[in-house]
Protein backbone atom coordinates (compact mmCIF):
# COMPACT_ATOMS: atom_id res chain seq x y z
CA UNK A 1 -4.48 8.64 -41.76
CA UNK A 2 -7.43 6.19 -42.80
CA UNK A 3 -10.31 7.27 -43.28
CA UNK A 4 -13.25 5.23 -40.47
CA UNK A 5 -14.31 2.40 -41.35
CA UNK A 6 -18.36 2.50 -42.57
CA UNK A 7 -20.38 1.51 -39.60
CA UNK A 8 -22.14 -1.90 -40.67
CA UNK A 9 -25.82 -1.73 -41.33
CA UNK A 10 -28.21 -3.64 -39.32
CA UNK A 11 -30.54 -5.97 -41.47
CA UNK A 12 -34.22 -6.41 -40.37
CA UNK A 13 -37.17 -8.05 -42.34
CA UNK A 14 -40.09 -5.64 -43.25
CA UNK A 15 -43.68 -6.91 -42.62
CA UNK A 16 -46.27 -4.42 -43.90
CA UNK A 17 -50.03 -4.88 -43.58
CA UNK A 18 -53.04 -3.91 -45.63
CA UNK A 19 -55.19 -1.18 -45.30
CA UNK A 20 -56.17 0.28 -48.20
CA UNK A 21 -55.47 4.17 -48.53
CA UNK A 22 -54.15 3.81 -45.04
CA UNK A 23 -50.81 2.27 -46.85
CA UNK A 24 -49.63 5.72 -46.80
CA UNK A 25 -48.79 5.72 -43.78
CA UNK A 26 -46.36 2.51 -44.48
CA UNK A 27 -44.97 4.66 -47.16
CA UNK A 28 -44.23 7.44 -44.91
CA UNK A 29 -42.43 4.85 -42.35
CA UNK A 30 -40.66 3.08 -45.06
CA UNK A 31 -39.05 6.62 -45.97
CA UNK A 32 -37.91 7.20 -42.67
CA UNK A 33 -36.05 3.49 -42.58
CA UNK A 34 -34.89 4.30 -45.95
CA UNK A 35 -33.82 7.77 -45.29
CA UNK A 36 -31.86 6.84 -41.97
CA UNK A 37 -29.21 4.91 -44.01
CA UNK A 38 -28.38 2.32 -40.95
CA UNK A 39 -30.34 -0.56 -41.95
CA UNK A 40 -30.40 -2.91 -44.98
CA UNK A 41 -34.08 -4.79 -45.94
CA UNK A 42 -33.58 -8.21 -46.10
CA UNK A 43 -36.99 -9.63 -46.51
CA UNK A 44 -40.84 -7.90 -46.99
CA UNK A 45 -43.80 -9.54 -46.72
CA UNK A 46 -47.01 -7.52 -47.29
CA UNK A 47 -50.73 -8.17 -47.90
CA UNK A 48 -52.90 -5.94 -49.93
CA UNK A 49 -51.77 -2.57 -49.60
CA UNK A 50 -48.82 -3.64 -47.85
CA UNK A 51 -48.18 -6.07 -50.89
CA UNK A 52 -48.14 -2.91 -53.05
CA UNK A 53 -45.88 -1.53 -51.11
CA UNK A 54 -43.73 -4.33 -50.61
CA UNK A 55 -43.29 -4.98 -54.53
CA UNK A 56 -42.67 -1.23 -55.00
CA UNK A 57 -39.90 -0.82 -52.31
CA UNK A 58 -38.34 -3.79 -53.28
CA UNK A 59 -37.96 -2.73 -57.06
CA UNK A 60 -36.91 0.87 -56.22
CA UNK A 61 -33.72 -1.23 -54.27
CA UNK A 62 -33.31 -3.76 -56.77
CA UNK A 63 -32.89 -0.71 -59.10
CA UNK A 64 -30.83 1.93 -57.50
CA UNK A 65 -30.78 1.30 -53.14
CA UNK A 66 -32.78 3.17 -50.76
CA UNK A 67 -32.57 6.43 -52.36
CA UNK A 68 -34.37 4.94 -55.39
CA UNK A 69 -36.56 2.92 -53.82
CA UNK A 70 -38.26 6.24 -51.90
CA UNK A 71 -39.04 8.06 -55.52
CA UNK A 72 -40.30 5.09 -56.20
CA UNK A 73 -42.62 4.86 -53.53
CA UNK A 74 -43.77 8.43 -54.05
CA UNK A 75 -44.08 7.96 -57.71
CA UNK A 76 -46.79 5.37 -56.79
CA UNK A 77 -48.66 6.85 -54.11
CA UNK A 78 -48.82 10.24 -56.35
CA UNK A 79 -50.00 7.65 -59.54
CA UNK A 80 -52.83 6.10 -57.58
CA UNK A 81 -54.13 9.57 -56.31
CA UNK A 82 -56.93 10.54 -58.57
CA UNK A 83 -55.64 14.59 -58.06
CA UNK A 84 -52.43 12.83 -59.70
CA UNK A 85 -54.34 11.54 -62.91
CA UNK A 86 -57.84 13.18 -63.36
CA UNK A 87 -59.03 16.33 -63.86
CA UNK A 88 -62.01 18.45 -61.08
CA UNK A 89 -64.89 16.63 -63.36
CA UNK A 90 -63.35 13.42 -63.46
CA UNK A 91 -62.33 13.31 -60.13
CA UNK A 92 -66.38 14.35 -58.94
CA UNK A 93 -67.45 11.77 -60.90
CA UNK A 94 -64.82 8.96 -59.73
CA UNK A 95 -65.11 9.77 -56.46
CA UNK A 96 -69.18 9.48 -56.79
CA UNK A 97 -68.57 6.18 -57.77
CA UNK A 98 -66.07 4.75 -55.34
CA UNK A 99 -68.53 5.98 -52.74
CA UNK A 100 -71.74 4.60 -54.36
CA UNK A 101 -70.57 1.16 -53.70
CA UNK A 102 -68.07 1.41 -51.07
CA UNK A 103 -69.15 -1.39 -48.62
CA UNK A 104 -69.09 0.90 -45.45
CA UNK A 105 -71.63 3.21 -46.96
CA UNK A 106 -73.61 0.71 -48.09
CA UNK A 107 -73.64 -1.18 -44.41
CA UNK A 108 -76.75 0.67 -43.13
CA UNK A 109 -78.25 -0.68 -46.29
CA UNK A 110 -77.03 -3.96 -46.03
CA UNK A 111 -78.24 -4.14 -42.55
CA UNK A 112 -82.31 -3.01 -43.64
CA UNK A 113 -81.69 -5.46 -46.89
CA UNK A 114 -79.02 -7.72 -47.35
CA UNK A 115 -79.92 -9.02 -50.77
CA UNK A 116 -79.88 -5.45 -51.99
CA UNK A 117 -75.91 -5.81 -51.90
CA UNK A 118 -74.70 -5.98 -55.03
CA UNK A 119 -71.51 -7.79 -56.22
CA UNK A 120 -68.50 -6.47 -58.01
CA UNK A 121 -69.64 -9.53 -60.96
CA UNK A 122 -72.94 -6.74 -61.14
CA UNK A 123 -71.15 -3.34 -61.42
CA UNK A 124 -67.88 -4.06 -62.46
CA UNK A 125 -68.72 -6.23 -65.20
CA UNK A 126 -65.49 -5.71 -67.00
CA UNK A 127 -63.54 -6.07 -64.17
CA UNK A 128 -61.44 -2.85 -64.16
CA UNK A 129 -58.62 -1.92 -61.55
CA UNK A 130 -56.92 1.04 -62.37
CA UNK A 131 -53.93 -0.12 -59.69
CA UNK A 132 -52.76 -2.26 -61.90
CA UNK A 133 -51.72 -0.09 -64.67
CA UNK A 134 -50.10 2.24 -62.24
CA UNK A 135 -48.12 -0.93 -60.93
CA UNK A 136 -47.03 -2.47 -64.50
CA UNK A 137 -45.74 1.00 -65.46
CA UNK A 138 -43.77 1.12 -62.67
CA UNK A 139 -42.82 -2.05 -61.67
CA UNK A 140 -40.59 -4.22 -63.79
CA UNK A 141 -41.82 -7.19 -62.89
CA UNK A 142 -38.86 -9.61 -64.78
CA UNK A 143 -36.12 -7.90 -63.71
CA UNK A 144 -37.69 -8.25 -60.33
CA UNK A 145 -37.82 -11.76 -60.37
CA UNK A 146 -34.09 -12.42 -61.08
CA UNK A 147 -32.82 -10.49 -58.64
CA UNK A 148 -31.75 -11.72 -55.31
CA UNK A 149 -31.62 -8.25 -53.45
CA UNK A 150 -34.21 -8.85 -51.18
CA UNK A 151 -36.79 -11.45 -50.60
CA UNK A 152 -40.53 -10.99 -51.14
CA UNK A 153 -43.22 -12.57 -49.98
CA UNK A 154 -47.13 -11.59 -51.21
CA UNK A 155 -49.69 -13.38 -49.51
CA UNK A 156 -53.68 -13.94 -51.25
CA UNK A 157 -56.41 -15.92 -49.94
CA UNK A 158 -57.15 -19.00 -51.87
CA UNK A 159 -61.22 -18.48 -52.18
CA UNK A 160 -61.94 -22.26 -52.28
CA UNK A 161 -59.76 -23.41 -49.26
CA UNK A 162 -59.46 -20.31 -47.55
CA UNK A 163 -55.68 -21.04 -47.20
CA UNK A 164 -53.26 -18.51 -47.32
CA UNK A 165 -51.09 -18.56 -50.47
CA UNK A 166 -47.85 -17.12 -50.06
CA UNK A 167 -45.80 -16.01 -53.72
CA UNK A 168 -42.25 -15.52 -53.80
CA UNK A 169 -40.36 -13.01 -55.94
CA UNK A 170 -38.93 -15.73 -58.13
CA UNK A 171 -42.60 -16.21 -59.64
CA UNK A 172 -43.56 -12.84 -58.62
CA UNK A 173 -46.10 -11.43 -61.33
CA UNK A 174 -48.85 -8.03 -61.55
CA UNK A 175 -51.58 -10.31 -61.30
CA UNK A 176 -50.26 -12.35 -58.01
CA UNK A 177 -50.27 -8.65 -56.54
CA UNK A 178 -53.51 -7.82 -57.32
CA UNK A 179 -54.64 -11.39 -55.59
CA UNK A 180 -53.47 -10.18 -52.24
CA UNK A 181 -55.36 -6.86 -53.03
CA UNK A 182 -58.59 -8.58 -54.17
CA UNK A 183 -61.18 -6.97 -51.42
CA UNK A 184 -64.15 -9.46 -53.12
CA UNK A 185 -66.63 -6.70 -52.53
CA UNK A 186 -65.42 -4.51 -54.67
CA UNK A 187 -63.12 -6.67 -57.75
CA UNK A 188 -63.97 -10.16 -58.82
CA UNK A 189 -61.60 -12.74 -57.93
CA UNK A 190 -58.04 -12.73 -59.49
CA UNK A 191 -57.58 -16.31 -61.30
CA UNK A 192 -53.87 -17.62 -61.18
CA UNK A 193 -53.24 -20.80 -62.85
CA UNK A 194 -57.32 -21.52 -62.89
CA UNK A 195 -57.32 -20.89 -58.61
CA UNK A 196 -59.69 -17.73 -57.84
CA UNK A 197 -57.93 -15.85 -54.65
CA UNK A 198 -59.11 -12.66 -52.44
CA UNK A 199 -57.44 -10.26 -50.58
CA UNK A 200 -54.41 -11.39 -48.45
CA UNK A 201 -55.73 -9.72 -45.44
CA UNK A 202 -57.99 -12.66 -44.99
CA UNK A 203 -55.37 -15.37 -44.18
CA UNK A 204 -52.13 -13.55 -43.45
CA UNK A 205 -52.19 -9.66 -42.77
CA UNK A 206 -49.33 -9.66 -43.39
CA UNK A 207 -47.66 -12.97 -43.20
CA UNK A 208 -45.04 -13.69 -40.93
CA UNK A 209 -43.57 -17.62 -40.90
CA UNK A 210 -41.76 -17.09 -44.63
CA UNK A 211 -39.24 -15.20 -42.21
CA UNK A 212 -38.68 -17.93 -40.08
CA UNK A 213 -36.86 -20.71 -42.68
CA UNK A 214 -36.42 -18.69 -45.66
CA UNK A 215 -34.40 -15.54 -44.22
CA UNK A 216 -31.78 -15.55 -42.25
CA UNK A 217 -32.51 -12.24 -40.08
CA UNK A 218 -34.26 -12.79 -36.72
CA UNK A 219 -35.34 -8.99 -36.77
CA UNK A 220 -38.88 -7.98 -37.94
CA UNK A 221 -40.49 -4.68 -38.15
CA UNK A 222 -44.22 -5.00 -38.23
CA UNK A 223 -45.60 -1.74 -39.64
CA UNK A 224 -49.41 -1.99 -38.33
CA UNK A 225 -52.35 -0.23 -40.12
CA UNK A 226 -55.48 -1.75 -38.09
CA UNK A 227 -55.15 -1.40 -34.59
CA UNK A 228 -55.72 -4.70 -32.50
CA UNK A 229 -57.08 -3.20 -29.66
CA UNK A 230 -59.39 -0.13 -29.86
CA UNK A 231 -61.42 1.17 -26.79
CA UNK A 232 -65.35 1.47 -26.64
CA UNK A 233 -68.50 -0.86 -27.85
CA UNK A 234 -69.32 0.52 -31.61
CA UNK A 235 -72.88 1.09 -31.91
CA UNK A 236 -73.51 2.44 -35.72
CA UNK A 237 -73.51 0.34 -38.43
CA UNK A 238 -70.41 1.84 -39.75
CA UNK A 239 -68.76 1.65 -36.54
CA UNK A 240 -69.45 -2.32 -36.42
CA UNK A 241 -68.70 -2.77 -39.99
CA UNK A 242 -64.72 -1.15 -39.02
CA UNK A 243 -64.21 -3.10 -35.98
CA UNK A 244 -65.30 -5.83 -37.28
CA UNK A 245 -62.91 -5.75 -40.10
CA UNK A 246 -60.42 -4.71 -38.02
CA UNK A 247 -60.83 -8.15 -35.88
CA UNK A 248 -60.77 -10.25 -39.14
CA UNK A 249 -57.98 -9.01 -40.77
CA UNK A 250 -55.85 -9.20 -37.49
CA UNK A 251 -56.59 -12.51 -36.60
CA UNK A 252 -54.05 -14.31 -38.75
CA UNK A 253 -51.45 -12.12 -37.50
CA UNK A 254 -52.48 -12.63 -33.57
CA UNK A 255 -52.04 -16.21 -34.59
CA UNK A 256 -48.60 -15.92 -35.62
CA UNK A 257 -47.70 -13.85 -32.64
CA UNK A 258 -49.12 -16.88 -30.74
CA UNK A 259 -46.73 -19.25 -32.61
CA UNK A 260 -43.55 -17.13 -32.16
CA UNK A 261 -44.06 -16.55 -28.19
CA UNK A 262 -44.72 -19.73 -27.83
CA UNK A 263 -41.11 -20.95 -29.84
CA UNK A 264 -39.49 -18.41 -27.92
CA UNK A 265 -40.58 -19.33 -24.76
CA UNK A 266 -39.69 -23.50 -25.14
CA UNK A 267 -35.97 -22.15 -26.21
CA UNK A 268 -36.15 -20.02 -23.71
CA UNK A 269 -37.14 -23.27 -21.22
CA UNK A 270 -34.25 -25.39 -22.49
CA UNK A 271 -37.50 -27.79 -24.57
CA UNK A 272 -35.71 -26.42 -28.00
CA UNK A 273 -32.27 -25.99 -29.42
CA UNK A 274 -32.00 -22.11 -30.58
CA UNK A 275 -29.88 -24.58 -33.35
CA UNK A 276 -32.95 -25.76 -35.21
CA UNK A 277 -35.68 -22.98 -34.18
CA UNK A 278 -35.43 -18.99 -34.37
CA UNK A 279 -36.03 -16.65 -31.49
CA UNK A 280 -37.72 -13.77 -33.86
CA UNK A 281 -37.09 -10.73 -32.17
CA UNK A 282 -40.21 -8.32 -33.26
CA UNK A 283 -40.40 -4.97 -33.49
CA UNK A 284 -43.81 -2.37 -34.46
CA UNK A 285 -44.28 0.48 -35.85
CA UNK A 286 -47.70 2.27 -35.53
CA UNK A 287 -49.67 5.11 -35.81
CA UNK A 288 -51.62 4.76 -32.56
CA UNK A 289 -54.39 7.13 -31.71
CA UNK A 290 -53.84 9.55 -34.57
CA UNK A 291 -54.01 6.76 -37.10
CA UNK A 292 -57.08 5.07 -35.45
CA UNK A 293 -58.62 8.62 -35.64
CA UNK A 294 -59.19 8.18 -39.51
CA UNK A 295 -62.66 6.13 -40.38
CA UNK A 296 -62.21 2.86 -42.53
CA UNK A 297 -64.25 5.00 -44.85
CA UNK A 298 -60.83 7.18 -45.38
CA UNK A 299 -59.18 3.84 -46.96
CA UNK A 300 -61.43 4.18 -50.41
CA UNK A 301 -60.24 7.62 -50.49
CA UNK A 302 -57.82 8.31 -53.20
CA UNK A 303 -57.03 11.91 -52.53
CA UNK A 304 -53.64 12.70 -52.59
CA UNK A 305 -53.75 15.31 -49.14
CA UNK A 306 -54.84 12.27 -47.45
CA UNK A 307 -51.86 9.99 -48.60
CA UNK A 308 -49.47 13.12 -48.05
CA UNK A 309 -51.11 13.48 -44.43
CA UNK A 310 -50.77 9.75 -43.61
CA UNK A 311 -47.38 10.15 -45.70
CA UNK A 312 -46.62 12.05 -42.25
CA UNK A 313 -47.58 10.53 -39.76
CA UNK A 314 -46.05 7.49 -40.50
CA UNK A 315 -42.65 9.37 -41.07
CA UNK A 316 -43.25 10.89 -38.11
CA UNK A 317 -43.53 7.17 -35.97
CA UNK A 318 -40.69 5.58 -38.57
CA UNK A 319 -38.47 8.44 -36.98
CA UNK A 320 -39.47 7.86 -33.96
CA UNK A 321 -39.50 3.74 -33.86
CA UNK A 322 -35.49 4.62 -34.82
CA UNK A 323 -34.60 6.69 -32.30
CA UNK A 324 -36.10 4.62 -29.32
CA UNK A 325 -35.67 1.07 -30.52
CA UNK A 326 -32.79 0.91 -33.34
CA UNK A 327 -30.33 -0.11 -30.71
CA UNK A 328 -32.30 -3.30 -29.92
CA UNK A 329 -32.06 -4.09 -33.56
CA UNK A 330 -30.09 -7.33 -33.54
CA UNK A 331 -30.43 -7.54 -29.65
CA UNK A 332 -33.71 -8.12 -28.57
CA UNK A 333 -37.35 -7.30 -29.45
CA UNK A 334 -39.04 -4.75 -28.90
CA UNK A 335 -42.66 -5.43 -29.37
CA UNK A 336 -44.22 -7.89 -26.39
CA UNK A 337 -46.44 -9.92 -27.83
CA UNK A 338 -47.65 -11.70 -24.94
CA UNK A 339 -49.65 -8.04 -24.24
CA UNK A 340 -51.65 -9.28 -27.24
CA UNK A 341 -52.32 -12.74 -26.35
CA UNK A 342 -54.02 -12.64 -22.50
């Protein structure tokens, strides 16, 4: 008798947005996809964070499939910890500094004296980014680019035209990476062929349209990190400072959720041929009140029993995103946008 046939895995496209330490949380949903063995990654897009993760996943599958790809991802998230690199003293010391000119503790001071704020050109004179090491160690950035496995698409903020620059795993290098995770507070600008760029949170958090004519999957998990809608007026400094953040960086995104109702909703009419434009069918996962519990203070934090708590939380709503929604995976969406756009 013959053994069953292997059930067919359901492709999707991975869109993962920035948030700083907060992109633990897209680790820990990324291990429950990975884990669940029923789906195959056909595309990731990511911004900041999410472009770190994004780069990472996608070398831990070119490399060895999903079971690779998840030591991968906790091999970085441990390397980025401090706890995983420095000792008690260094660690004080590090973490004195990352708060001395973290821009949410400095809002109250920005508010009494704006010209007090200092730039990144003034105390990081030499420019240093200790991600970047962790991600050329374990990244292998040319064997990357000639593989075909899965698509990638890393978005930065061109500083001059505030344009959203998109870079595609053929061209795919560290420094393209660090441009989408260029917060301009904190790191000068990264300079690719002689063009300064920012953080890719800016312009496309993460970005969505590379799907549309460059994949052929209509499926897109969103894993979201700032939440669009959060209840209450903030009245501290460091409560404004978060929200607005929180507005800015989702704004691109809102955008494209305008653009892909609004296709949907002309095919759905009879105005467009499903022939020549895609019906995306989106899908989210999110960490909802539990997530929006932790301060945008938390996402300079490079403790490693904050990753490892995010880490479960967002295993915790990967899990659960499965078990209500994969069936719709290839059917319809699940997300509805239009909630988003009144």
């Amino acid at each position: 008798m013959s053994a069953p046939a292997a059930t067919q895995k359901k492709r999707i496209n991975l869109a993962l947005q920035g948030g700083g330490a907060h992109g633990a949380f897209t680790w820990g949903a990324l291990d429950a996809l990975l884990a669940d063995g029923r789906l195959e990654v056909a595309g990731i897009s990511g911004a900041s964070a999410g472009a770190m993760n994004a780069v990472v996943l996608a070398d831990g599958l070119r490399e060895g499939g999903p079971e690779a790809a998840r030591q991968q991802l906790k091999h970085f998230w441990r390397s980025v910890s401090l706890d995983g690199r420095l000792n008690a003293a260094q660690r004080s010391l590090f973490d004195a500094y990352l708060s001395a000119f973290d821009p949410l503790k400095f809002s109250e001071r920005l508010w009494q004296s704006a010209s007090s704020f200092l730039s990144p050109y003034d105390f990081n004179p030499l420019d240093i980014n200790p991600l970047r090491s962790v991600l050329t160690k374990l990244v292998d950035f040319d064997a990357l680019r000639t593989s075909d496995d899965v698509k990638l698409f890393i978005s930065a903020t061109n500083v001059r035209t505030g344009r959203i620059k998109v870079f595609r795993r053929p061209e795919l290098t560290a420094d393209m990476v660090m441009a989408s995770a260029c917060l301009p507070t904190l790191f000068r600008a990264v300079e690719i062929d002689g063009v300064p760029y920012w953080d890719g949170g800016y312009s496309g958090n993460p970005p969505l349209f590379p799907f549309f004519s460059e994949t052929d999957c209509l499926d897109v998990v969103l894993v979201q990190l700032d939440p669009i809608e959060r209840p209450g007026t903030p009245d501290t400094a460091a409560e404004i400072m978060q929200r607005m953040n929180e507005i800015t960086f989702n704004a691109p995104l809102i955008g494209e959720f305008r653009a892909i109702d609004f296709v949907a909703r002309l095919i759905d009419d009879g105005r467009l041929k499903e022939t020549r434009y895609k019906k995306i069918r989106m899908h989210l996962i999110e960490g909802g009140a539990a997530l929006a519990a932790y301060t945008a203070d938390t996402k300079m934090q490079a403790d490693y029993d904050l990753f490892k708590r995010l880490f479960d939380l967002g295993r915790s709503a990967g899990e659960k995103f499965i078990a209500d929604h994969y069936e719709a995976i290839g059917e319809q969406g699940t997300l509805e946008l239009r909630r988003y756009l009144a």
